[in-house]
N, C-alpha and C. Protein backbone atom coordinates (compact mmCIF):
# COMPACT_ATOMS: atom_id res chain seq x y z
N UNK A 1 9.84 82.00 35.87
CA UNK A 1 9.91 81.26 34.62
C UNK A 1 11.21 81.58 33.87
N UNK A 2 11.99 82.33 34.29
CA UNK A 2 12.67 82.82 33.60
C UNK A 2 14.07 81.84 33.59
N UNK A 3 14.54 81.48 34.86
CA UNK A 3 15.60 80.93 35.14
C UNK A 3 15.17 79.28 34.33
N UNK A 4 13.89 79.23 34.41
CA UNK A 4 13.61 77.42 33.83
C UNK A 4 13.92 77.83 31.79
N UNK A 5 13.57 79.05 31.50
CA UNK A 5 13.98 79.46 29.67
C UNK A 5 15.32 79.33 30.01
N UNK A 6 16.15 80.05 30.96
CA UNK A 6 17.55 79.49 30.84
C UNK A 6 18.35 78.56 30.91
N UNK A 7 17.71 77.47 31.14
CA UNK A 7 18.01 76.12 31.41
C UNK A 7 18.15 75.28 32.70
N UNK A 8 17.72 75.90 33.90
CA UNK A 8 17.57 75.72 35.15
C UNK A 8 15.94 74.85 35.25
N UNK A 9 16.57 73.31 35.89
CA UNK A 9 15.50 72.21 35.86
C UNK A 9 15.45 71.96 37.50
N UNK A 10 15.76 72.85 38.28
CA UNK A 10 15.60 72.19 39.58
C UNK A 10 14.91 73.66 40.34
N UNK A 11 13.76 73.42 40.79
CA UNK A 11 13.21 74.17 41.46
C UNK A 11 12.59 74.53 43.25
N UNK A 12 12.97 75.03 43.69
CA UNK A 12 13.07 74.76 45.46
C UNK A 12 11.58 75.93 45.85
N UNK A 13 10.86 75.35 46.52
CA UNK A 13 9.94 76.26 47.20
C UNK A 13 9.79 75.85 48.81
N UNK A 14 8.82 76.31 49.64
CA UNK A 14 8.22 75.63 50.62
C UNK A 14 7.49 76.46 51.09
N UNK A 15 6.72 76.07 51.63
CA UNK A 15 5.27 76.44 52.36
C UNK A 15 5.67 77.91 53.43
N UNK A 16 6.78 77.53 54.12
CA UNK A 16 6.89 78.57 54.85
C UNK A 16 7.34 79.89 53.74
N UNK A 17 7.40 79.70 52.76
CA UNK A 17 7.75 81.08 51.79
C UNK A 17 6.51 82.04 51.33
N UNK A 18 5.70 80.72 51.29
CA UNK A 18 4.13 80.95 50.76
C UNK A 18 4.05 81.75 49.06
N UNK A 19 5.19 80.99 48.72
CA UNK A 19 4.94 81.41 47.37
C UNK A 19 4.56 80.29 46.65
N UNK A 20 3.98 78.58 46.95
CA UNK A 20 4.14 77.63 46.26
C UNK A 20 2.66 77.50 44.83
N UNK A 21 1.81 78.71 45.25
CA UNK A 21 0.63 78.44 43.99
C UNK A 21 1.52 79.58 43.09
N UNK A 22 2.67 80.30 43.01
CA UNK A 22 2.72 80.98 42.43
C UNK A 22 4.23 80.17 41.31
N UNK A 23 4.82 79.58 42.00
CA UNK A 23 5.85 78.79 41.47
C UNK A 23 5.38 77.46 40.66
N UNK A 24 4.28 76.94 41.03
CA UNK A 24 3.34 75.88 40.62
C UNK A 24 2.86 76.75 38.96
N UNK A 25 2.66 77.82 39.40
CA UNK A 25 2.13 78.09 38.10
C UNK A 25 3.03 78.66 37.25
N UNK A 26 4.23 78.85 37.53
CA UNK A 26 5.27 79.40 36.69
C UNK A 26 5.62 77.86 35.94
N UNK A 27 5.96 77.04 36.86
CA UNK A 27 6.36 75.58 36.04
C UNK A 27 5.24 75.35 35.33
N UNK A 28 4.13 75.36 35.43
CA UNK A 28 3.19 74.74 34.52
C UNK A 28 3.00 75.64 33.46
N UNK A 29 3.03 76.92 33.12
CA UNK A 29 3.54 77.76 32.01
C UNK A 29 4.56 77.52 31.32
N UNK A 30 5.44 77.29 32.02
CA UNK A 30 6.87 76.70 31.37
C UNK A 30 6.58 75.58 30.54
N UNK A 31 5.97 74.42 30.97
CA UNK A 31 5.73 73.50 30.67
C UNK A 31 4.73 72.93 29.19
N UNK A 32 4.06 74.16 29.20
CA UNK A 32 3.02 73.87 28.32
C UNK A 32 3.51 74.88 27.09
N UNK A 33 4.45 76.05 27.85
CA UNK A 33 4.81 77.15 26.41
C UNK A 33 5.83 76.23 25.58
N UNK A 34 6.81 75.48 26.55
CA UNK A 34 8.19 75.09 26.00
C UNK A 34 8.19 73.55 25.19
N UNK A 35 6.83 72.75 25.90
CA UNK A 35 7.35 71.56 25.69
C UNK A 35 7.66 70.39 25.96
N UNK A 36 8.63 70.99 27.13
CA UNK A 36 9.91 70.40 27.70
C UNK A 36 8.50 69.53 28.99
N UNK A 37 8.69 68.27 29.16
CA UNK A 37 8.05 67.53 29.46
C UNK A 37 7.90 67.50 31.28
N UNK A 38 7.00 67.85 32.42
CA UNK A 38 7.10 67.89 33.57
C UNK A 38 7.91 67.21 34.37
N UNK A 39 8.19 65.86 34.07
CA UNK A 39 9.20 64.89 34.65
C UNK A 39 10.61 65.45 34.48
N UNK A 40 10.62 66.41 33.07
CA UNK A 40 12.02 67.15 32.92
C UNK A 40 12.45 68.49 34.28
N UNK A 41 11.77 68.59 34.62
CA UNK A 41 11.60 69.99 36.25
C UNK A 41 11.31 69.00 37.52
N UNK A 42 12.65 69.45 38.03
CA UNK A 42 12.29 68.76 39.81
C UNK A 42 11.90 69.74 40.39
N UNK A 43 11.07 69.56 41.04
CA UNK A 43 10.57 70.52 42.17
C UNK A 43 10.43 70.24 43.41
N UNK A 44 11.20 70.87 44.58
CA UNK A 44 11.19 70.12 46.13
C UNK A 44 10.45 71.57 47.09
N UNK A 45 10.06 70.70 47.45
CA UNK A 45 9.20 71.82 48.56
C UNK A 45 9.31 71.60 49.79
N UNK A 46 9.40 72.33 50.89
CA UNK A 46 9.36 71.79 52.46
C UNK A 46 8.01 72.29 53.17
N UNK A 47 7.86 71.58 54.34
CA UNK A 47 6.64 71.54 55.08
C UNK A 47 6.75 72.53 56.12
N UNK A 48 6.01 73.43 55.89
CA UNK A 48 5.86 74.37 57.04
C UNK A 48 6.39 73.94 58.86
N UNK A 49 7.10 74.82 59.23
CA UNK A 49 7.41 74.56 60.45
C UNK A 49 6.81 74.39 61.36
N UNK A 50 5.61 74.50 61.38
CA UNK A 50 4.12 74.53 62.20
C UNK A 50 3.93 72.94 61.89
N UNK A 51 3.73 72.01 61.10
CA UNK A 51 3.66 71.18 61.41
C UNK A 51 4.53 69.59 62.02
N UNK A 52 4.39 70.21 62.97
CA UNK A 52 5.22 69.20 64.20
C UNK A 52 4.49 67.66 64.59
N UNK A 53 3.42 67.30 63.65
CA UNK A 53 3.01 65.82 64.06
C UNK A 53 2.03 64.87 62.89
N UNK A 54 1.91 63.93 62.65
CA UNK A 54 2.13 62.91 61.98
C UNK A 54 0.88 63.56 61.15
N UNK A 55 -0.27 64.15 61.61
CA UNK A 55 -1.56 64.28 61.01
C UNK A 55 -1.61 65.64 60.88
N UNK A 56 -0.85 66.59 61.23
CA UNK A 56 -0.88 67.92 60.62
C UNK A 56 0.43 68.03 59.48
N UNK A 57 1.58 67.33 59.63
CA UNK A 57 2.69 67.42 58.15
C UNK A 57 1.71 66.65 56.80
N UNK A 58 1.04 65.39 57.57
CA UNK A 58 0.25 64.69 56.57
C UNK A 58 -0.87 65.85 55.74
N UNK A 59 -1.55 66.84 56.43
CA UNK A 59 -2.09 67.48 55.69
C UNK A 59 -1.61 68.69 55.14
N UNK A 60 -0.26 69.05 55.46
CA UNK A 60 0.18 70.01 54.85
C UNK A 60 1.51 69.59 53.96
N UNK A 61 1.23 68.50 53.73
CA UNK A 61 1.84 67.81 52.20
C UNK A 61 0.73 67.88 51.22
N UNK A 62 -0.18 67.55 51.60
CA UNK A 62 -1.56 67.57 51.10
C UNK A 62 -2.22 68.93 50.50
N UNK A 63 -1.35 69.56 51.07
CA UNK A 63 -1.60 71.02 50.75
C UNK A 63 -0.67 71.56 49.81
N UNK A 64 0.44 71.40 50.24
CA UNK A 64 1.77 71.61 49.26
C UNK A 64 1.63 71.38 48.22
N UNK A 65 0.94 70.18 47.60
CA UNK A 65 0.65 70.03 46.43
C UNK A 65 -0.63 69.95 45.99
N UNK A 66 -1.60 70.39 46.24
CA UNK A 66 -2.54 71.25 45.77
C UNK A 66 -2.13 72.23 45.37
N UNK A 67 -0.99 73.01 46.01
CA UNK A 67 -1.17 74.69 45.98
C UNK A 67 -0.11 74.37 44.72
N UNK A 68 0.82 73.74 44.60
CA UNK A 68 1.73 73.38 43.24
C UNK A 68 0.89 73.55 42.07
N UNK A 69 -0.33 72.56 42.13
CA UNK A 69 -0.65 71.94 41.24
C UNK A 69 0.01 71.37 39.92
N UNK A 70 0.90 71.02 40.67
CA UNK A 70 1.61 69.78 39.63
C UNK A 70 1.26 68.52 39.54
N UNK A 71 0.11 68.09 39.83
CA UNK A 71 -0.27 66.63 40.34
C UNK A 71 0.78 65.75 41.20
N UNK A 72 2.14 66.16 41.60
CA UNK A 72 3.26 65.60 42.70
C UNK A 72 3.98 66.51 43.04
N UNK A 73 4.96 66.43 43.93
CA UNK A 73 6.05 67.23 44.38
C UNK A 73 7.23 66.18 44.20
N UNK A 74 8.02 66.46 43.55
CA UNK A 74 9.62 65.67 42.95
C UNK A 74 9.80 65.45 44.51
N UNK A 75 10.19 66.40 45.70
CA UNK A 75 10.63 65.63 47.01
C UNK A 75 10.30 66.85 47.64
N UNK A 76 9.80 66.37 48.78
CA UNK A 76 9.27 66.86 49.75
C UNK A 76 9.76 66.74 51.43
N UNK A 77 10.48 68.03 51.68
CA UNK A 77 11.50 67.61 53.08
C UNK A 77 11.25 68.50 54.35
N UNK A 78 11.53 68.06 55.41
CA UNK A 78 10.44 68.56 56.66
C UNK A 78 12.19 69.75 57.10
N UNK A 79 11.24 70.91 56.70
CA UNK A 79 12.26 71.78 56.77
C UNK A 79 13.12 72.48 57.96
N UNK A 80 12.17 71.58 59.32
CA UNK A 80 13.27 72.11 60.33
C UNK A 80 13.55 71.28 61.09
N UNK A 81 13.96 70.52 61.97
CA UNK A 81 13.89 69.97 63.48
C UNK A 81 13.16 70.29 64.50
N UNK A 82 13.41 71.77 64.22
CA UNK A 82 12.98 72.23 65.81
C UNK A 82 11.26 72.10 66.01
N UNK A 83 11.60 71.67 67.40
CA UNK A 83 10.54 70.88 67.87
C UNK A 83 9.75 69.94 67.22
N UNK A 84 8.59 69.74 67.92
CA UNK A 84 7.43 68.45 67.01
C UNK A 84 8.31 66.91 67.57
N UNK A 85 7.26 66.39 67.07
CA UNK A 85 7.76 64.66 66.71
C UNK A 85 8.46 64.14 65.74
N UNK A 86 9.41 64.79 65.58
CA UNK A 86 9.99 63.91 64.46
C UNK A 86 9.79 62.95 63.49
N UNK A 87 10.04 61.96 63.67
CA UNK A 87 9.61 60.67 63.71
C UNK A 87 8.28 60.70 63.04
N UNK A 88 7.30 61.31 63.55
CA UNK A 88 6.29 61.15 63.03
C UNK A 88 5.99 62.10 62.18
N UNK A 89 6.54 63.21 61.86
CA UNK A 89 6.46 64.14 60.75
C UNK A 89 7.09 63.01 59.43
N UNK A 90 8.64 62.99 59.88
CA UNK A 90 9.14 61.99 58.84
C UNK A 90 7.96 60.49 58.56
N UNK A 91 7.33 60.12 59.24
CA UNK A 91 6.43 59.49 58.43
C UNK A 91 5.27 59.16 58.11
N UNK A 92 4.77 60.56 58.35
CA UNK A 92 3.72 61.33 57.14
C UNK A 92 4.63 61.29 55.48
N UNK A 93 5.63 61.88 55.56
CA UNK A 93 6.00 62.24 54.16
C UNK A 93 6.27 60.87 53.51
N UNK A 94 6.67 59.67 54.22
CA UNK A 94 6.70 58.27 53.84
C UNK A 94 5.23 57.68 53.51
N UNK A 95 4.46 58.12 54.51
CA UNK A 95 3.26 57.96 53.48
C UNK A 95 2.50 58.74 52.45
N UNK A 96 3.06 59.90 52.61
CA UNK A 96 2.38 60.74 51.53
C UNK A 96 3.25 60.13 49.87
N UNK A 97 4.71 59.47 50.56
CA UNK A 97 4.84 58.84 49.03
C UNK A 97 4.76 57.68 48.65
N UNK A 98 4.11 56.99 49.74
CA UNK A 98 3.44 55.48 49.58
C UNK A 98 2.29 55.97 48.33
N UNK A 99 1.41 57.10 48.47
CA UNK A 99 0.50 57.78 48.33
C UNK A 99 0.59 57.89 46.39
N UNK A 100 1.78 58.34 45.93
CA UNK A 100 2.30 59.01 45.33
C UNK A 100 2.29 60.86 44.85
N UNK A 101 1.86 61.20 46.04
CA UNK A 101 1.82 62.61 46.40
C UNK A 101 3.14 63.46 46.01
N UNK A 102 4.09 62.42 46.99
CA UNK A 102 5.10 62.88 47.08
C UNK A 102 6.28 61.85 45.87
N UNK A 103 7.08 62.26 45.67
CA UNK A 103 8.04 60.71 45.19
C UNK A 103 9.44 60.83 45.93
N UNK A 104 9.71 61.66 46.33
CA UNK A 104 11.06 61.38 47.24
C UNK A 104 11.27 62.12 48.29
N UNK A 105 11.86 61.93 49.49
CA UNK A 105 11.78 62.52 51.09
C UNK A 105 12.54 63.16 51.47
N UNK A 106 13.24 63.92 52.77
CA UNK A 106 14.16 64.23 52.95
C UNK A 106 14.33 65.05 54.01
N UNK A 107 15.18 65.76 54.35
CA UNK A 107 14.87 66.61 55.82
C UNK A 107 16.13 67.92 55.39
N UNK A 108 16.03 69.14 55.96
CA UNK A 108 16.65 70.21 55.56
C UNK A 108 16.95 70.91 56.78
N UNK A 109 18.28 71.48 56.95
CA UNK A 109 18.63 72.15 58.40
C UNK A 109 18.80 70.70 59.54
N UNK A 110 18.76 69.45 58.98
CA UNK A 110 19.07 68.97 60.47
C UNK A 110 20.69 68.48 61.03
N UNK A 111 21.12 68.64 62.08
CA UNK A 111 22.20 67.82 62.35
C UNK A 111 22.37 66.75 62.60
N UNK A 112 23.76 65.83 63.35
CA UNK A 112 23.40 64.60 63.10
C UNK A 112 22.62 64.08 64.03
N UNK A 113 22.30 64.65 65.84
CA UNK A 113 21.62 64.18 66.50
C UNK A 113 20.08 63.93 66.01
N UNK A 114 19.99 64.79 65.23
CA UNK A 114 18.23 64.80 64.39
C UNK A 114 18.22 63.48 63.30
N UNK A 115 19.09 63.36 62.21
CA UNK A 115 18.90 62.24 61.92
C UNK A 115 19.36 60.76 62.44
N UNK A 116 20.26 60.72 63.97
CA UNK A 116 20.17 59.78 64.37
C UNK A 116 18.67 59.35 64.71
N UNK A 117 18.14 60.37 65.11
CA UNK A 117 16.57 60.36 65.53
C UNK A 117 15.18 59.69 64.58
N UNK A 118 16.00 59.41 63.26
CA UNK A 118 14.65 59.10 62.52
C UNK A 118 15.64 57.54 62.25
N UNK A 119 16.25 57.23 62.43
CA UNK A 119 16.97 55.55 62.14
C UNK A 119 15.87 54.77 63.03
N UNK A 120 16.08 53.70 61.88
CA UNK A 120 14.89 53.01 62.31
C UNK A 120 15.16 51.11 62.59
């Protein structure tokens, strides 16, 4: 909470850190001591590396933000390449923000052969 009193509005977690009920609850302290309105704090989280396919990223978005409890995740990005389906990880998180679970997507660590891989 400390860095968000100093004026820091962008906040990074992910599942593989396993700190996301604890950062969830620092923003929502923040939020309710300061004021400063939830839409004002982005918060991006990534999806555990374990989930490599369309119906296990789908539930561990599902999880991600439960454990936030922010009622959304600002953007939510599939934090590795390696291995899995691609493709179908990337669209779980397209539907998790059809959903409004999520509101924006993204991918972290990939090169360009990986995102030639999700062009559609």
């Amino acid at each position: 909470c400390s860095a968000l009193r100093l004026g820091y509005r962008f906040v990074d977690t992910a599942q593989n850190y396993m700190n996301e009920a604890e950062v969830g609850a620092a923003v929502r302290d923040f939020v309710s001591e300061s004021g400063i309105r939830r839409e004002d704090v982005f918060v991006s989280s990534k999806l555990h590396p374990e989930s490599r396919s369309f119906k296990s990223a789908l539930a561990a978005g599902r999880e991600s933000c439960a454990s936030l409890g922010l009622g959304y995740v600002d953007r939510m990005l599939v934090h590795t390449p390696r291995g899995g389906k691609l493709v179908e990880v990337y669209d779980a998180l397209l539907q998790l923000q059809e959903e409004g679970i999520v509101r924006s997507v993204g991918v972290s660590n990939f090169g360009q052969e990986h995102l030639e891989a999700l062009e559609y």
